[in-house]
Protein backbone atom coordinates (compact mmCIF):
# COMPACT_ATOMS: atom_id res chain seq x y z
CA UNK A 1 -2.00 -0.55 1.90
CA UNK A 2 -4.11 1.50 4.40
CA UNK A 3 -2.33 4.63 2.79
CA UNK A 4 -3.36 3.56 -0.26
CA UNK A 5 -6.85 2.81 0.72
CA UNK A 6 -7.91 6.51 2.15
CA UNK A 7 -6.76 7.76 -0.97
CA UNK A 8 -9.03 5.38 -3.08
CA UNK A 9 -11.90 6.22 -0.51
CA UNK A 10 -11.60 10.21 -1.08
CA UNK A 11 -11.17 9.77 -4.71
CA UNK A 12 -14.43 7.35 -4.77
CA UNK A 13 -16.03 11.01 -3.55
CA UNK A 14 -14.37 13.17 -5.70
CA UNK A 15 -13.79 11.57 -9.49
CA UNK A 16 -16.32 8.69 -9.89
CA UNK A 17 -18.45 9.93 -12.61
CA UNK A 18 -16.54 12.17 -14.19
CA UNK A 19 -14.96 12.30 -17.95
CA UNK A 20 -11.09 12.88 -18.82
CA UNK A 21 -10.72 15.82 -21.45
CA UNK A 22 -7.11 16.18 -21.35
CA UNK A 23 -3.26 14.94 -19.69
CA UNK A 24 -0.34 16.71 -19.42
CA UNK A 25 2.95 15.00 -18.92
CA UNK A 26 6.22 15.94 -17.50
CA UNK A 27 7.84 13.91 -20.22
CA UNK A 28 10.54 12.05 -17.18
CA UNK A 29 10.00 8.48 -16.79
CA UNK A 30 8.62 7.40 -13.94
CA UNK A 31 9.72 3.75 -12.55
CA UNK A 32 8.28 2.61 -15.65
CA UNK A 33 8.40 4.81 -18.67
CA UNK A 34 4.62 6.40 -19.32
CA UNK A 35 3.63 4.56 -22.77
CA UNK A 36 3.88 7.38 -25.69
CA UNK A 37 -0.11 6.79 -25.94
CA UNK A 38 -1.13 7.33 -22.63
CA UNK A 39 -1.92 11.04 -22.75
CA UNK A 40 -3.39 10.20 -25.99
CA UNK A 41 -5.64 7.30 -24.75
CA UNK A 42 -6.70 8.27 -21.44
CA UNK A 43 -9.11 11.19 -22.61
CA UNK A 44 -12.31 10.82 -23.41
CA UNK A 45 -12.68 7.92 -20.70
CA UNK A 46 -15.30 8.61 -17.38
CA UNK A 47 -14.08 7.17 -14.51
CA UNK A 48 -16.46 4.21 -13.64
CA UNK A 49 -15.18 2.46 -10.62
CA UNK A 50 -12.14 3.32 -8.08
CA UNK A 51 -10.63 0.02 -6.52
CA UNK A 52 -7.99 -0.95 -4.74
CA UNK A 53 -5.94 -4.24 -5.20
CA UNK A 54 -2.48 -4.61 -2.86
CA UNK A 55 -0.62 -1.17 -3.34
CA UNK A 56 -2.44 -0.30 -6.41
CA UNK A 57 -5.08 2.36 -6.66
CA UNK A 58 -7.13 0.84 -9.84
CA UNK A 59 -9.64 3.39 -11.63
CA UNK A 60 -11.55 1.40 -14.18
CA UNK A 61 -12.80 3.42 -16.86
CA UNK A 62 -15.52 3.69 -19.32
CA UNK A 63 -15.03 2.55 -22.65
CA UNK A 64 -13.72 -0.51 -20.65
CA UNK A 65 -10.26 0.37 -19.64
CA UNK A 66 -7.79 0.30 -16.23
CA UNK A 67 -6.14 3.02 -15.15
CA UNK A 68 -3.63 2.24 -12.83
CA UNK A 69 -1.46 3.83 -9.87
CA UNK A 70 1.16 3.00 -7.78
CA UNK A 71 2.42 5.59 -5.70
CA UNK A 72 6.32 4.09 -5.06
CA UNK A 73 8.07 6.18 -2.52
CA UNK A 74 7.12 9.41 -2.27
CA UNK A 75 4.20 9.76 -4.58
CA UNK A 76 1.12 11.93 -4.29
CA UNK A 77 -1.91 11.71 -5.90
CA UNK A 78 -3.82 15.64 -5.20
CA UNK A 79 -7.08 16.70 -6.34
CA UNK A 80 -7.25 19.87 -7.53
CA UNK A 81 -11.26 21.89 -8.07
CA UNK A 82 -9.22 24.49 -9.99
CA UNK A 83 -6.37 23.95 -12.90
CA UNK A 84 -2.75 23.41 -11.74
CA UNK A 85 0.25 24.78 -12.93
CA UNK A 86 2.18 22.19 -11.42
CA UNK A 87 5.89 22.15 -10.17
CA UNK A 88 9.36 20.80 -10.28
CA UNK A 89 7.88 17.00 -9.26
CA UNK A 90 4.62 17.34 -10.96
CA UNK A 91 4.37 14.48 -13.55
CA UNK A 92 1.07 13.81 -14.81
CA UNK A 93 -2.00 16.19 -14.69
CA UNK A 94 -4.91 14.85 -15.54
CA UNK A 95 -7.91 17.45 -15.84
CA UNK A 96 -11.64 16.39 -16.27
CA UNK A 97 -14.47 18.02 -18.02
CA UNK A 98 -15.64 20.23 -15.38
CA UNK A 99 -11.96 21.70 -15.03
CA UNK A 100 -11.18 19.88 -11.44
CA UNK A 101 -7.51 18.19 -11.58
CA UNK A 102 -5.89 15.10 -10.81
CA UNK A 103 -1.91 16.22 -10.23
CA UNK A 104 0.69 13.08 -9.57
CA UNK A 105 3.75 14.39 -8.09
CA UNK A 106 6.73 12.13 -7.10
CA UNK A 107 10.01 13.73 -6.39
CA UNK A 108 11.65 10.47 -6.67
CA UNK A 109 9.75 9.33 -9.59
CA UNK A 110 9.86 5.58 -8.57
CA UNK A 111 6.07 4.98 -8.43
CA UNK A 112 4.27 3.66 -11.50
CA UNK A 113 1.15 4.76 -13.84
CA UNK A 114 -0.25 2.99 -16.46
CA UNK A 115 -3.36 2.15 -18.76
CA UNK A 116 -4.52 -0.82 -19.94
CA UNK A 117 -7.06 -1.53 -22.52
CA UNK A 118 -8.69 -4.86 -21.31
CA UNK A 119 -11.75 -6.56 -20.05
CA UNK A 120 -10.75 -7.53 -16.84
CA UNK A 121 -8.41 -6.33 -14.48
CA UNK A 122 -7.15 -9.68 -13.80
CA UNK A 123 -5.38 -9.30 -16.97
CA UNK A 124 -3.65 -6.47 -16.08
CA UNK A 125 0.02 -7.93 -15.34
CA UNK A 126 0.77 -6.02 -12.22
CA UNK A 127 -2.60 -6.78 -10.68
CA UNK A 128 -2.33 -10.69 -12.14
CA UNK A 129 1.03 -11.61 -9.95
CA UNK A 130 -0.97 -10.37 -6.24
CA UNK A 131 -1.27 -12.37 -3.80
CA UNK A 132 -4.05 -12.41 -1.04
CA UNK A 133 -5.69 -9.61 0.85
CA UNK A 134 -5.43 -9.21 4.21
CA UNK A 135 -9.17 -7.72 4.73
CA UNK A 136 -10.92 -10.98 2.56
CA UNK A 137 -13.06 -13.39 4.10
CA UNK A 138 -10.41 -16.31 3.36
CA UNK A 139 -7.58 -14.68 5.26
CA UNK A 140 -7.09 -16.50 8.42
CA UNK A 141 -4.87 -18.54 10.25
CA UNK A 142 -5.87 -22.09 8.85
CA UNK A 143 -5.17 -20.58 4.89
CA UNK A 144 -1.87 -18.75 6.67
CA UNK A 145 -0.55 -22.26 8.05
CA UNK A 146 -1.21 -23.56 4.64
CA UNK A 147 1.06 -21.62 3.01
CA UNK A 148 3.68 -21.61 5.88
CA UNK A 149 4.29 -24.69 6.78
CA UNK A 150 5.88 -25.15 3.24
CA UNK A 151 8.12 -21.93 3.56
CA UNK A 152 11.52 -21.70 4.93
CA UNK A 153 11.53 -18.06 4.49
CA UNK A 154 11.80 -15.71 7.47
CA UNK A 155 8.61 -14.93 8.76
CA UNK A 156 8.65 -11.00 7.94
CA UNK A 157 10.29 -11.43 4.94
CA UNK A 158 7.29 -13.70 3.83
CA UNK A 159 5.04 -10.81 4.51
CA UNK A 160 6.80 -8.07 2.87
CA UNK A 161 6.24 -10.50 -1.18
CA UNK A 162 3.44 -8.83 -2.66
CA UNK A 163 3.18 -12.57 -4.62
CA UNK A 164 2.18 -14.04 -1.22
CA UNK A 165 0.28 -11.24 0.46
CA UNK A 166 -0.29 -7.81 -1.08
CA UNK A 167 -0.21 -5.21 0.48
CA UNK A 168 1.76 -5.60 3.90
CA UNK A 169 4.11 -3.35 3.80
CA UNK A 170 7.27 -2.54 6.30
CA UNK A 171 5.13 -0.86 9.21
CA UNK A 172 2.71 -2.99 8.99
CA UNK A 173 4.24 -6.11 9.34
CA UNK A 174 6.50 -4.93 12.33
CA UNK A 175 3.28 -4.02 13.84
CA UNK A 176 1.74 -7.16 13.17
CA UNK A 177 4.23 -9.16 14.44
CA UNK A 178 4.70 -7.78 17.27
CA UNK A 179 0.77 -8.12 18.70
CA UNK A 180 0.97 -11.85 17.70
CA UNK A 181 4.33 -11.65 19.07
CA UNK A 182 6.14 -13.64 16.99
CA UNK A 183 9.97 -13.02 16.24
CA UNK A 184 10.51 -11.70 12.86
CA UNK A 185 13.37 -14.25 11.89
CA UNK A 186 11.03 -17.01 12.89
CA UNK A 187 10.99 -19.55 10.12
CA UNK A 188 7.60 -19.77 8.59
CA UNK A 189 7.85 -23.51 9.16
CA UNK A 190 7.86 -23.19 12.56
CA UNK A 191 5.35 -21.59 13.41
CA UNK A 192 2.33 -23.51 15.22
CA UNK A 193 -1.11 -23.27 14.50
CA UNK A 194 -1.74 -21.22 17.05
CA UNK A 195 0.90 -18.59 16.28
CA UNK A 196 -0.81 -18.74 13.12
CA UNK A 197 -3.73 -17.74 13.70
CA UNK A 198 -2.61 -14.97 16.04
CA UNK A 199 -0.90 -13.65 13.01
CA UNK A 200 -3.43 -13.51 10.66
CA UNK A 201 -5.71 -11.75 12.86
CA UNK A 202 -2.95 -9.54 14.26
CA UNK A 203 -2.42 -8.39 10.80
CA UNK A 204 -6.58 -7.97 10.11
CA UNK A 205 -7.11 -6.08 13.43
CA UNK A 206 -3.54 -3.84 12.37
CA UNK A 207 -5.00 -2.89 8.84
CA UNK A 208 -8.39 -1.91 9.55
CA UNK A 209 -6.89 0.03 12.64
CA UNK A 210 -4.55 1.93 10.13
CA UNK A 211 -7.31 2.15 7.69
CA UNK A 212 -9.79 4.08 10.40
CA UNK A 213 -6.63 6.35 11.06
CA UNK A 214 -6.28 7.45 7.46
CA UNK A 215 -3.04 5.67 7.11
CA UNK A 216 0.89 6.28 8.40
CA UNK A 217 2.48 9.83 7.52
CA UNK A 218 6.17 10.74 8.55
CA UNK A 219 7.42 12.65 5.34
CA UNK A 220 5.80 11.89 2.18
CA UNK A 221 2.47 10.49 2.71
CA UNK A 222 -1.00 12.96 2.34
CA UNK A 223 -4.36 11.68 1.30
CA UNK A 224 -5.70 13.45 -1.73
CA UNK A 225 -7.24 16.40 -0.08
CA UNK A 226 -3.36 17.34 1.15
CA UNK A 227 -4.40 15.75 4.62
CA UNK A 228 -1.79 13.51 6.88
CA UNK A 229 -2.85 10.17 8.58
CA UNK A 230 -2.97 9.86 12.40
CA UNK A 231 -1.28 6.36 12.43
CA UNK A 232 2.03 7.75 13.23
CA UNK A 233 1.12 8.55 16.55
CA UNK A 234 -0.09 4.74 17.64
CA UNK A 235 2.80 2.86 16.67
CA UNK A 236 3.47 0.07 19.06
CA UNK A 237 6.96 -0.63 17.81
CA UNK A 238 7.69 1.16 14.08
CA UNK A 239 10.83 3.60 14.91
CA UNK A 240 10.69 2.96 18.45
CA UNK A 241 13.78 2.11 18.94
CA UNK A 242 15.22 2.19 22.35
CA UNK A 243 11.68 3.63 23.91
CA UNK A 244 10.33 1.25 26.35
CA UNK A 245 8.15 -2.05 25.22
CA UNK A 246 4.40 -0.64 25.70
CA UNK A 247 3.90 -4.19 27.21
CA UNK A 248 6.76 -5.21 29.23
CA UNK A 249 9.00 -1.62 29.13
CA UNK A 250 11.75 -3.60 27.59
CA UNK A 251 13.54 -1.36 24.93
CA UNK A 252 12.30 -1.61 21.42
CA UNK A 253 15.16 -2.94 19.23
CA UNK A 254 16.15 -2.57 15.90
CA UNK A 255 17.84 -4.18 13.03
CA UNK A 256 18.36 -4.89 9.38
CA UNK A 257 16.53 -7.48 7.53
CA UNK A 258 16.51 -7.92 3.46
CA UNK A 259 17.59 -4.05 3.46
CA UNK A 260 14.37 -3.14 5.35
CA UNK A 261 14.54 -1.89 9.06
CA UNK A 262 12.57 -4.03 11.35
CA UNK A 263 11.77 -3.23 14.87
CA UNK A 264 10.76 -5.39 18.10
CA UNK A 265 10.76 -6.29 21.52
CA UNK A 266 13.28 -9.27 22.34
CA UNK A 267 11.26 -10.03 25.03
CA UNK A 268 7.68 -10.15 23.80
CA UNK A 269 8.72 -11.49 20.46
CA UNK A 270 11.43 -14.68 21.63
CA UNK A 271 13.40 -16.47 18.59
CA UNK A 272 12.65 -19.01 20.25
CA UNK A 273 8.53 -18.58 20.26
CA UNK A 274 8.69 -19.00 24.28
């Protein structure tokens, strides 16, 4: 989410205002194939609003309309202030009426774009099935223990379902659990309240942290000016495996969970919650 959130922010500076006068289309599918009217629909629209709901960058348009982006992988969303040629990964180009350039490029084409023609965005399927945000005034440890005291799910797996709370992804939860330092196989039923509420602001203060530092880059991510985020270079546990704890010098482990590496300190972060 925080990656997704500086690119919202610079496009909020860039695009807002502006009308679509043409697309141009790779014609490969992307995770989702691009709807046969989507070049066709999307021109003619000015970019009213840029939002952002879980992983989603959400323009909404004028006629009414949502445009919508998920970036997968290894997608990029560039802005361009001349026209683009585009290369091998280039998939969607969409140029506005004073020639400046929106390029998507995703060499592993699993991110998603798509436009739909409704009145609010709450109808928009992939926006409808969201759960929570971390950064609204209702997220906080009494709504958290609501929901986890239900829950036999491991605790980081709960964090990782965009249904529950969108927009935690795989850094961030590691992260998070480790400065509320709770195990990540904790059961979410176990949990006290206090551990609760460590959690939820754990993850609050680890978002807008990541937010001010433009977001996490190792390999794919860039804002849309081209620019990499400075996150990388705080991580407290994220591919720190076998450094020392930075709280007790105990070395960071490592292991699989639901196909997603998760790293932590066995002593900080006790299965047992002592």
């Amino acid at each position: 989410m925080p990656e997704v959130e500086t690119i919202a922010r610079r496009l909020r500076k860039h695009i807002v205002g502006k009308r679509i006068a043409c697309v141009r289309l790779s014609g490969l599918e992307l995770r989702k194939p691009l709807g046969r009217d989507f070049a066709a629909k999307l021109p003619g629209h000015k970019i009213r609003k840029i939002l952002r709901r879980g992983k989603y960058i959400v323009l909404e348009l004028d006629p009414k309309a949502f445009w919508l982006i998920h970036l997968g992988m290894s997608g990029r969303v560039l802005y361009h202030v001349a026209p683009q040629v585009g290369g091998k990964h280039t998939h969607v180009i969409v140029r506005f009426s004073d020639a400046t350039e929106l390029e998507y490029r995703d060499p592993r084409r699993f991110g998603l774009m798509a436009f739909y023609e409704v009145r609010r965005l709450s109808l928009v399927p992939e926006v409808r099935s969201l759960g929570k945000e971390p950064l609204d005034a209702g997220f906080n440890g009494e709504w958290l223990e609501s929901q986890l005291k239900k829950c036999r799910q491991e605790i980081k797996s709960y964090l990782l379902d965009q249904r529950k709370i969108a927009g935690l992804g795989n850094i961030y939860a590691s992260e998070s659990l480790f400065l509320a330092r709770i195990h990540p196989q904790r059961r979410c039923f176990t949990l006290t309240g206090g551990e609760t509420k460590r959690l939820a602001d754990a993850i609050r203060e680890v978002m807008r942290i990541s937010i001010r530092r433009r977001g996490t880059s190792f390999s794919d991510f860039v804002d849309s000016d081209g620019n990499p985020g400075e996150n990388q270079n705080h991580l407290l546990v994220f591919q720190r495996d076998g450094q020392k704890c930075l709280r007790c010098k105990t070395p960071i482990d490592r292991f699989v969970q639901g196909n997603r590496s998760t790293f932590y300190c066995r002593n900080c972060q006790r299965i047992d919650g002592g």
